[in-house]
N, C-alpha and C. Protein backbone atom coordinates (compact mmCIF):
# COMPACT_ATOMS: atom_id res chain seq x y z
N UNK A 1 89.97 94.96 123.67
CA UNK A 1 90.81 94.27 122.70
C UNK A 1 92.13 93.91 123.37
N UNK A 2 92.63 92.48 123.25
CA UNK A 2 94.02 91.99 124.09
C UNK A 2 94.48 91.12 122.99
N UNK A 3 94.20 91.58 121.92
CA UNK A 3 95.26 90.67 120.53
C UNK A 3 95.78 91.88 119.75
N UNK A 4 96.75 91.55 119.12
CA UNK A 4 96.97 92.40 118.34
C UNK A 4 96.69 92.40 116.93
N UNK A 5 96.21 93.58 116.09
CA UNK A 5 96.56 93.25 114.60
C UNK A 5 97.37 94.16 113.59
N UNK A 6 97.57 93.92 112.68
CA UNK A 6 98.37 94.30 112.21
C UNK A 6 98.06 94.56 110.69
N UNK A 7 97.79 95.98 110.30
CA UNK A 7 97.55 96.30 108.77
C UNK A 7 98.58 96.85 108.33
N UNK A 8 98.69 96.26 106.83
CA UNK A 8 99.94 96.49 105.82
C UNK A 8 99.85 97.29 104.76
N UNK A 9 100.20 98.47 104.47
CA UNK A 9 99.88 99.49 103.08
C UNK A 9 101.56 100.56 102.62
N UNK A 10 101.40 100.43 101.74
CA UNK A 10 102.90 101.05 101.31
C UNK A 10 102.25 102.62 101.15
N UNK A 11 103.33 103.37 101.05
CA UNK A 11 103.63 105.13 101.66
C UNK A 11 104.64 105.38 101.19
N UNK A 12 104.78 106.10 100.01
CA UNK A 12 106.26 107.10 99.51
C UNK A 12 107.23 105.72 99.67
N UNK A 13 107.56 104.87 99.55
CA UNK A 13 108.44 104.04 99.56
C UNK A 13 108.66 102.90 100.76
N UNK A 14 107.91 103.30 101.29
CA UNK A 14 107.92 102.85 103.07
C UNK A 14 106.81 101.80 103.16
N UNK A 15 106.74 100.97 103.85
CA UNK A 15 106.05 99.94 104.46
C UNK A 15 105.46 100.61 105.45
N UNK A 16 104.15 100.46 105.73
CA UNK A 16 103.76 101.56 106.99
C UNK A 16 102.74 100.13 107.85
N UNK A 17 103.27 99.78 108.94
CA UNK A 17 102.35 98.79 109.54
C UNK A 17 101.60 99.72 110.87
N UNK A 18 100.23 99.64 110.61
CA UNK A 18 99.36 100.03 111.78
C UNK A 18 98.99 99.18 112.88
N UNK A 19 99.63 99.10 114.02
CA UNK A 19 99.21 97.89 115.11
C UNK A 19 98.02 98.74 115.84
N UNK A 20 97.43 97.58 116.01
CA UNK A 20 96.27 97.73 116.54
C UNK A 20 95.81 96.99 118.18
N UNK A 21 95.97 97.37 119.22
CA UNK A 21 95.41 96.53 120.32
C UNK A 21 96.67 96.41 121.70
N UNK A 22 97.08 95.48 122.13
CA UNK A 22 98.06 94.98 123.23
C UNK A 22 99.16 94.83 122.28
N UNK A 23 100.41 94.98 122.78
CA UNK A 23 101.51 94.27 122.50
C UNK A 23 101.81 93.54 123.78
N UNK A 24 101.67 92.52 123.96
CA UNK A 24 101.86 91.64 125.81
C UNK A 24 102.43 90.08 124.90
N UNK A 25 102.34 89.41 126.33
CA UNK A 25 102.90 88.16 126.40
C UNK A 25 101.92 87.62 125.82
N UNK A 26 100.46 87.82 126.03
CA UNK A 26 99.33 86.88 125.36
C UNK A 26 98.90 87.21 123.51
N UNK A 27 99.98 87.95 123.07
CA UNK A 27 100.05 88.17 121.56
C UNK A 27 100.69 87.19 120.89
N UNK A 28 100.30 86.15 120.39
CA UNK A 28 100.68 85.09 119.73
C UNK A 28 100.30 84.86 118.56
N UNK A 29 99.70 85.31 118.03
CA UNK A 29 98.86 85.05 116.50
C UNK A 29 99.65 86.07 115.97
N UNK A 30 99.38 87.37 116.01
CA UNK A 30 100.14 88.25 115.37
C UNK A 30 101.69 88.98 115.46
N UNK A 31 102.42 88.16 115.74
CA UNK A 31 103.60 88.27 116.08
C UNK A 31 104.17 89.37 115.20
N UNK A 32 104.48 91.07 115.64
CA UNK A 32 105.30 92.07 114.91
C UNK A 32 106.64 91.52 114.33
N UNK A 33 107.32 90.63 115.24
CA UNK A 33 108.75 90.15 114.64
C UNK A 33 108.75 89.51 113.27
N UNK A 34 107.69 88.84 113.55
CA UNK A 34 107.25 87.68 112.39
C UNK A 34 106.86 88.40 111.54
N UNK A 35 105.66 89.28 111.60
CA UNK A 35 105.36 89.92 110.26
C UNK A 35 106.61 90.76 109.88
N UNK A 36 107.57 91.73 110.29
CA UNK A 36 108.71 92.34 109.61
C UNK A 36 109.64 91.11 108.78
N UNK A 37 109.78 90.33 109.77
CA UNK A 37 110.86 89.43 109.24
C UNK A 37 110.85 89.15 107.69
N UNK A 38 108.95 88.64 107.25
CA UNK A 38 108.40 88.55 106.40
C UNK A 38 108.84 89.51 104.95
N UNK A 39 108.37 90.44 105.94
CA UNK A 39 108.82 91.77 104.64
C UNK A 39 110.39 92.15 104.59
N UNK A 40 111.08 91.88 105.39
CA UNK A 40 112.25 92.18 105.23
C UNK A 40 113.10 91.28 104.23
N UNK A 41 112.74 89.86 104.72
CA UNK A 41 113.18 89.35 104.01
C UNK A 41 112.86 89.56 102.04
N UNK A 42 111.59 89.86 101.71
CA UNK A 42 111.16 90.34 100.89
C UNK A 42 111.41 91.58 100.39
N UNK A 43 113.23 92.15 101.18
CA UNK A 43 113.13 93.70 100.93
C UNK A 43 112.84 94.91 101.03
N UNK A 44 111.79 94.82 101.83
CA UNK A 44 111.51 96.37 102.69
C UNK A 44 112.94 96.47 103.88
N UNK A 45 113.22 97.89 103.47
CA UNK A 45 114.24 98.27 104.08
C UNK A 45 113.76 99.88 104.80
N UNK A 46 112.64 100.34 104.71
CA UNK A 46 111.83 101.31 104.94
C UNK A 46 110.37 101.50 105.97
N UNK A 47 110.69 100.69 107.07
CA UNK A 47 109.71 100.75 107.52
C UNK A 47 108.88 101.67 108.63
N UNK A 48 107.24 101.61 108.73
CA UNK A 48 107.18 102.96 109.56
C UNK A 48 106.16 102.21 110.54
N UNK A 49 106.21 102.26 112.09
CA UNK A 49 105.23 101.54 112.75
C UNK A 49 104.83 102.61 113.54
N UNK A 50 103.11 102.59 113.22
CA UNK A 50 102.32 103.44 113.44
C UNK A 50 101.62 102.82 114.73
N UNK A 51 102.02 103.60 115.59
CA UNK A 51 101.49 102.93 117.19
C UNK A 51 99.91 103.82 117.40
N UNK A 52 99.36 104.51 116.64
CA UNK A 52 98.39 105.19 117.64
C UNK A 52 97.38 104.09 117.84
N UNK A 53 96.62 103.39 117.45
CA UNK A 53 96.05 102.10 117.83
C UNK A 53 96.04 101.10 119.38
N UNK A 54 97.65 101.26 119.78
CA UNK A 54 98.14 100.27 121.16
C UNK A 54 97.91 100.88 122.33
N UNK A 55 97.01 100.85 122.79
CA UNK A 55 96.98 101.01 124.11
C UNK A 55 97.91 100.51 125.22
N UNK A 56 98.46 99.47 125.40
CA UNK A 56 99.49 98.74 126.42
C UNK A 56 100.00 98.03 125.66
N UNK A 57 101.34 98.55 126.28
CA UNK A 57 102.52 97.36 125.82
C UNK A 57 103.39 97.23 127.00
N UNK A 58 103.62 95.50 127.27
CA UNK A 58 104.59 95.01 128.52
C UNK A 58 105.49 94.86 128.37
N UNK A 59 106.32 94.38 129.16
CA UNK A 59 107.93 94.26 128.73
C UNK A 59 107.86 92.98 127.55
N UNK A 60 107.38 92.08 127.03
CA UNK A 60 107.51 91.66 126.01
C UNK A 60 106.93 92.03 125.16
N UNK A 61 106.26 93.07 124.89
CA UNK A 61 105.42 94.15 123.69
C UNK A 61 106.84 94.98 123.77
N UNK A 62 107.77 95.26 124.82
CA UNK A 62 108.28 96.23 124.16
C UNK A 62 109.99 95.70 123.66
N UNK A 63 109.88 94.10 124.31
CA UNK A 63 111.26 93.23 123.50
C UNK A 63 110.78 93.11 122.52
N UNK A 64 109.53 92.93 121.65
CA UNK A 64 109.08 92.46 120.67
C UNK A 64 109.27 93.76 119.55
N UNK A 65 109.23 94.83 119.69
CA UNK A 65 109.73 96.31 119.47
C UNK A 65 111.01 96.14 119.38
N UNK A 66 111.79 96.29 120.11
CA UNK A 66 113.70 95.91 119.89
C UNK A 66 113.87 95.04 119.30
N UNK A 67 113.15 93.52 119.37
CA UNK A 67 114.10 92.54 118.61
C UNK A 67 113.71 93.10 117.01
N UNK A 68 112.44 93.47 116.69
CA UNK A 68 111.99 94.03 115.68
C UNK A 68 113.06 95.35 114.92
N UNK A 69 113.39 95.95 115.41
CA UNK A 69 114.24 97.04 115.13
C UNK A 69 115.61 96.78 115.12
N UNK A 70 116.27 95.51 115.63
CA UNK A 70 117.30 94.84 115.62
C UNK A 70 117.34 94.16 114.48
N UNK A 71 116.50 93.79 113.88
CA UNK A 71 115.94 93.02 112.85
C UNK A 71 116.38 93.86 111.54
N UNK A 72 115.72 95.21 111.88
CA UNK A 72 115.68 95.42 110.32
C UNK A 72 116.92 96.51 110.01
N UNK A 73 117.20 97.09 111.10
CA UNK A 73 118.53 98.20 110.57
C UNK A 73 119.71 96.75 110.81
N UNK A 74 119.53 95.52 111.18
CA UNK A 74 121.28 94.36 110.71
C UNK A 74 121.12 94.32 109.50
N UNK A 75 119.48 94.46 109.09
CA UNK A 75 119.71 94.33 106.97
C UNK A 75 119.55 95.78 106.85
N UNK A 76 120.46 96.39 107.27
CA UNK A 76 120.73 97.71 106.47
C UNK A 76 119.32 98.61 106.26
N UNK A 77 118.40 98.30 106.81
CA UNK A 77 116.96 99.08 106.78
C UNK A 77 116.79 100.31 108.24
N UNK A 78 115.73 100.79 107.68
CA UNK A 78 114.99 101.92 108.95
C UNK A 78 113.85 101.76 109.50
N UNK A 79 113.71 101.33 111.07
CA UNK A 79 112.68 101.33 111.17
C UNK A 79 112.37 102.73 112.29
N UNK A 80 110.62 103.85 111.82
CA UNK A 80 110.75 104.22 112.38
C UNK A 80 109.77 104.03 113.23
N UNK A 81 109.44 104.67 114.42
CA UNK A 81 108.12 104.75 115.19
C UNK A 81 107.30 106.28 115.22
N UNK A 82 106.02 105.97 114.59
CA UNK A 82 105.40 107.39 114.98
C UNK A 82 103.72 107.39 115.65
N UNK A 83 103.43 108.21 115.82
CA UNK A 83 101.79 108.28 116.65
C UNK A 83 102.21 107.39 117.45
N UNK A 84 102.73 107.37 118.92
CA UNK A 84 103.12 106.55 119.72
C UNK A 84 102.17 107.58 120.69
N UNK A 85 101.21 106.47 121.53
CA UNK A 85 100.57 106.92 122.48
C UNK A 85 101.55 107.62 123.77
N UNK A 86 100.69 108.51 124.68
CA UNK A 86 101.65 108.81 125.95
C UNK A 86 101.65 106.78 127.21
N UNK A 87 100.82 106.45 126.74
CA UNK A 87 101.36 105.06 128.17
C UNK A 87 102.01 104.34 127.32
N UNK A 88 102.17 104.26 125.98
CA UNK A 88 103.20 103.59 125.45
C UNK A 88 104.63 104.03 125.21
N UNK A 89 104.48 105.70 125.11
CA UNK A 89 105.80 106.42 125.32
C UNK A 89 106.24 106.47 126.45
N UNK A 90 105.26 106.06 127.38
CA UNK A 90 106.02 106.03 129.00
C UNK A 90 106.85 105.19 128.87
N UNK A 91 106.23 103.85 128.61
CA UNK A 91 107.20 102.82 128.49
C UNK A 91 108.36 102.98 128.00
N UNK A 92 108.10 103.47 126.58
CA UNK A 92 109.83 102.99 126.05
C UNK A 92 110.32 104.15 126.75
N UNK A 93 110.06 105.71 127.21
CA UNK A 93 111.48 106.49 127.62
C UNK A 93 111.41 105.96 128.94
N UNK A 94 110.98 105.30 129.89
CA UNK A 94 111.33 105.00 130.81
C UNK A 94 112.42 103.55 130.89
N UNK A 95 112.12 102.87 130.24
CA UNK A 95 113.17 101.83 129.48
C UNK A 95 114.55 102.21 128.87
N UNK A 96 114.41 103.89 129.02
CA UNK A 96 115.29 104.78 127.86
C UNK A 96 115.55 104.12 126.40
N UNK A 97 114.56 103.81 125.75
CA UNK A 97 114.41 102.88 124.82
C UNK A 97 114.47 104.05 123.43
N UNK A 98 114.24 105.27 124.03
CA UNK A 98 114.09 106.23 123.25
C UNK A 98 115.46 107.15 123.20
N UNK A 99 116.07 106.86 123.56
CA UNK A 99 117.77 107.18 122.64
C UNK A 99 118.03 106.13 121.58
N UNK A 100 117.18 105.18 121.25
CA UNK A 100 117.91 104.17 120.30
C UNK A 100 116.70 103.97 119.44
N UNK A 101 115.25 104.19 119.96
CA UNK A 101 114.34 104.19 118.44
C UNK A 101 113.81 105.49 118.14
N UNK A 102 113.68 105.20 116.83
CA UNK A 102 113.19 106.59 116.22
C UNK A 102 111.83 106.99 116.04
N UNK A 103 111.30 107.95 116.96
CA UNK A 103 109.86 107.95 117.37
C UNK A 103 109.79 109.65 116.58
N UNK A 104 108.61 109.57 116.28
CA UNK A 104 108.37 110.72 115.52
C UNK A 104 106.93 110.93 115.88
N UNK A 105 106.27 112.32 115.82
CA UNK A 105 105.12 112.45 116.06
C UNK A 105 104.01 112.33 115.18
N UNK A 106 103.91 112.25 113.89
CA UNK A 106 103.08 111.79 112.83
C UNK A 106 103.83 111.46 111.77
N UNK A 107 102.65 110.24 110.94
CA UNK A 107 102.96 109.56 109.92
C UNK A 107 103.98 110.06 108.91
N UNK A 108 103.16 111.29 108.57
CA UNK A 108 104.28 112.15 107.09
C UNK A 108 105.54 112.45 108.05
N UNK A 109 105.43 112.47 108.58
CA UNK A 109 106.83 113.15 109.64
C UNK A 109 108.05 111.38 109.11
N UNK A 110 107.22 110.40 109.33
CA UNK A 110 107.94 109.37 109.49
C UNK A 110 108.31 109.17 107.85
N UNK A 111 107.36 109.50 106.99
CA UNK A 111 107.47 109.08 105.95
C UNK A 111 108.66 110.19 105.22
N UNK A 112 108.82 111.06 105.50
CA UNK A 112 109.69 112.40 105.05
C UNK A 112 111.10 111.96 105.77
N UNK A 113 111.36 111.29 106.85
CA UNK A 113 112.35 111.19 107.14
C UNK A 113 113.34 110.26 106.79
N UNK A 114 114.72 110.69 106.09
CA UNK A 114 115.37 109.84 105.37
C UNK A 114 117.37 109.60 105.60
C-alpha cells in the first residue's frame, strides 16, 4: 500500500482520524491537511491522529503532519498523536519533532487527555 487513507469516527468529543498506508510525496488524493482543514473549519477543535496503520512517512508525510498541527492549535484546537509506529517515531524524534507534537501511546490515552 503507497496511498493513503483516511477514516473518520468521533470519540468522547474528539475527532479521531485513522491513517492508513504512506504519508510521502506520492499522497495526493488523500491529503491529511485537506481533510483537517475540512473539519476544522467545521469546528473540531479536538483532534486525535491515530498512526498505527503508517508504515513510512518522508519528509513531506512528516511537513504534512506540522502544517496539519499548525493548522489546528492557530484555531485554538488540539491535535494529538497516538499509536505512532517505531519507523515513524524515528522520524519525528529524529526531526526533534517530538518536543512540539503530542504523541501518546494509545487511543484512550489520547482521548483522556485534556
Amino acid at each position: 500500500m503507497h496511498w493513503t487513507e483516511i477514516a473518520e469516527r468521533r470519540a468522547g468529543g474528539a475527532v479521531v482520524l485513522e491513517v492508513r498506508g504512506h504519508l510521502t510525496l506520492s499522497d495526493q488524493e488523500a491529503s491529511l491537511y485537506r481533510h483537517v482543514s475540512r473539519l476544522v473549519d467545521d469546528g473540531a477543535r479536538t483532534l486525535v491522529l491515530n498512526l498505527r496503520h503508517v508504515s513510512y512517512v518522508d519528509s513531506v508525510g512528516v511537513g504534512e503532519i506540522v502544517r496539519t498541527y499548525m493548522l489546528v492549535t492557530n484555531r485554538g484546537g488540539r491535535l494529538t498523536l497516538c499509536e505512532v509506529g517505531p519507523r515513524v517515531r524515528e522520524v519525528i524524534e529524529t526531526t526533534q519533532l517530538d518536543s512540539v507534537l503530542k504523541m501518546v501511546d494509545s487511543e484512550a490515552e489520547a482521548l483522556a487527555f485534556r
